[in-house]
PDB file of N, CA and C in Angstrom:
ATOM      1  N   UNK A   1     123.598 151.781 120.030  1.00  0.00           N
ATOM      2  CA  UNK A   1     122.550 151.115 119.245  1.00  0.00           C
ATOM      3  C   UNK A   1     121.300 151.989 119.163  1.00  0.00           C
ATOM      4  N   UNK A   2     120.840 152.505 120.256  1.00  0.00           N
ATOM      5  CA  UNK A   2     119.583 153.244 120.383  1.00  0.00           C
ATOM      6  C   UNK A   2     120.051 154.675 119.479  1.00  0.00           C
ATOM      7  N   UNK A   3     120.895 155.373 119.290  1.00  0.00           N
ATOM      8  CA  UNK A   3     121.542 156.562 118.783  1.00  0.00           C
ATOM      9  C   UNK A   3     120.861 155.956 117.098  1.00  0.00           C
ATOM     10  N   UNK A   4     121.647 154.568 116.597  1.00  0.00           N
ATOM     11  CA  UNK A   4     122.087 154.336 115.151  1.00  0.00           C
ATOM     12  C   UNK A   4     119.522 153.965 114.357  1.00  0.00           C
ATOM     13  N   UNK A   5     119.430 153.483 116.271  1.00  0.00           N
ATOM     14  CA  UNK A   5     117.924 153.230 115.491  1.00  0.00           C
ATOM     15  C   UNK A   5     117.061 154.834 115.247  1.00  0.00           C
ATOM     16  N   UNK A   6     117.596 155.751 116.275  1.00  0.00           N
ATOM     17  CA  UNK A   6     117.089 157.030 116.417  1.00  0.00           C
ATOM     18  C   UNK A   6     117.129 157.840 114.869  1.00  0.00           C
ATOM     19  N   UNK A   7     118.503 157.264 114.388  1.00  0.00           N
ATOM     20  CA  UNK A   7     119.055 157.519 113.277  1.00  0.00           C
ATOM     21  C   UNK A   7     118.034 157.409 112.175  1.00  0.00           C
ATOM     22  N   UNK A   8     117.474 155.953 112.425  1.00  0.00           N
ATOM     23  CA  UNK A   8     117.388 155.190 111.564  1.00  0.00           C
ATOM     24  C   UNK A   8     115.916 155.447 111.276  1.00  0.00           C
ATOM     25  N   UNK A   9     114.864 156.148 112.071  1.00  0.00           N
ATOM     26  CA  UNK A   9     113.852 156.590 112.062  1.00  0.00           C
ATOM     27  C   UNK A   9     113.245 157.846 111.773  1.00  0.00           C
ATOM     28  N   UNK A  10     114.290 158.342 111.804  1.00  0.00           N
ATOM     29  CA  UNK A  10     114.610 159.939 111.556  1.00  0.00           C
ATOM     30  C   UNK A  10     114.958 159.790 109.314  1.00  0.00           C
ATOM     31  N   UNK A  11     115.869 158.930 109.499  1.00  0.00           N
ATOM     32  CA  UNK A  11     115.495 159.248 107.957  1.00  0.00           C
ATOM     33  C   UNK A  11     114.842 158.060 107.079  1.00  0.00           C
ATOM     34  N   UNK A  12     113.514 157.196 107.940  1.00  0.00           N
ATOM     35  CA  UNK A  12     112.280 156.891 107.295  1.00  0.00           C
ATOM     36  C   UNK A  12     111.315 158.077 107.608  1.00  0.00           C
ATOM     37  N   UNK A  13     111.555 158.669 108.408  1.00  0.00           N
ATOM     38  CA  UNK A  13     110.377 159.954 108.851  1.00  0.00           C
ATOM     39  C   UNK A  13     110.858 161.190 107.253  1.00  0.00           C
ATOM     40  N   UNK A  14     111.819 161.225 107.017  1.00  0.00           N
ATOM     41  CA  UNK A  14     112.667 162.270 105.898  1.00  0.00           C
ATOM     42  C   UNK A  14     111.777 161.430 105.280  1.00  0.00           C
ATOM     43  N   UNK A  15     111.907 160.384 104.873  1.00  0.00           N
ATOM     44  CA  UNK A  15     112.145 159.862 103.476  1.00  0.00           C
ATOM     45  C   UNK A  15     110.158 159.404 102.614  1.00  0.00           C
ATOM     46  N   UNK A  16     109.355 159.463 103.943  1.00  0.00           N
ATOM     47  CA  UNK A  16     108.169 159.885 103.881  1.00  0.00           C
ATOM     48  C   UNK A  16     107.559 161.076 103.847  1.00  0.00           C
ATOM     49  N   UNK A  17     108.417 161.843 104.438  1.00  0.00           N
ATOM     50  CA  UNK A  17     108.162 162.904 103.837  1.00  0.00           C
ATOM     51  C   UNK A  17     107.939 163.554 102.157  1.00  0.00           C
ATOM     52  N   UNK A  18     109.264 163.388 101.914  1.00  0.00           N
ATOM     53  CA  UNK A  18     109.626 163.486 100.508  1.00  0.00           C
ATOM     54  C   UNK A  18     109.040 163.201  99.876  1.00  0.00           C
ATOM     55  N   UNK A  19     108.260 161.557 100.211  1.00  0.00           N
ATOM     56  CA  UNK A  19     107.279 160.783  99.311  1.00  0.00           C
ATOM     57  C   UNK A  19     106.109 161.939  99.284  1.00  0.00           C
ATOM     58  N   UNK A  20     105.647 162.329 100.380  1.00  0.00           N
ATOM     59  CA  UNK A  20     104.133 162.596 100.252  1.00  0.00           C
ATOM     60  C   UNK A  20     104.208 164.256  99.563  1.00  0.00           C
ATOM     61  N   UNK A  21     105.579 164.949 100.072  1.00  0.00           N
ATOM     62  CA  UNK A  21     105.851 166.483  99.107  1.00  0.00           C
ATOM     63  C   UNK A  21     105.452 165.566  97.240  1.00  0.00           C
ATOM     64  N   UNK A  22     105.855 164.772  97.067  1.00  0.00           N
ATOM     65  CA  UNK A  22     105.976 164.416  95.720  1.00  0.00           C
ATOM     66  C   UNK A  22     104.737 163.937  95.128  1.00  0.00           C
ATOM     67  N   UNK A  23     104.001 163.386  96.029  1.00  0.00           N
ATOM     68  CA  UNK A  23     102.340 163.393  95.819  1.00  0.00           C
ATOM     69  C   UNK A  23     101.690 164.180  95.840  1.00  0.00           C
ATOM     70  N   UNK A  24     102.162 165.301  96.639  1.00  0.00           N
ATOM     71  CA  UNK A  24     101.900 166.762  96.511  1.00  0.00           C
ATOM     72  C   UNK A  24     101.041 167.491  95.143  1.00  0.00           C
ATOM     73  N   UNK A  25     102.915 167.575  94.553  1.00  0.00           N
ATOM     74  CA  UNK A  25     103.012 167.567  93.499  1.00  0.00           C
ATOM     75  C   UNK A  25     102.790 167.307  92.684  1.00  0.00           C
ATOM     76  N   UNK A  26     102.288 166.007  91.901  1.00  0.00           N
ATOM     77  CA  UNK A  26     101.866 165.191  91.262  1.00  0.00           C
ATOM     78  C   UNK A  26     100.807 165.694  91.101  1.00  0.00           C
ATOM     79  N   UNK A  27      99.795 165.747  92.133  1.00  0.00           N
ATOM     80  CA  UNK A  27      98.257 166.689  92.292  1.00  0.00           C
ATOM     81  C   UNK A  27      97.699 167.551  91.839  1.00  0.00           C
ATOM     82  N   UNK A  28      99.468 168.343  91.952  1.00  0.00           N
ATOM     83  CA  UNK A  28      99.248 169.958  91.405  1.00  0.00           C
ATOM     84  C   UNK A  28      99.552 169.967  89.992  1.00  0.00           C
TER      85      UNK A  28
END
């Protein structure tokens, strides 16, 4: 369970990422 939440935080941490590269962008 702790593995699948580790998981599971790891790609909201990706997936904010992405967001804010794309706001980035947007900027530029």
């Amino acid at each position: 369970m702790s593995k699948l939440q580790h998981s599971n935080s790891t790609n909201v941490i990706f997936f904010l990422f992405v967001i804010s590269l794309g706001a980035v962008n947007s900027l530029n």
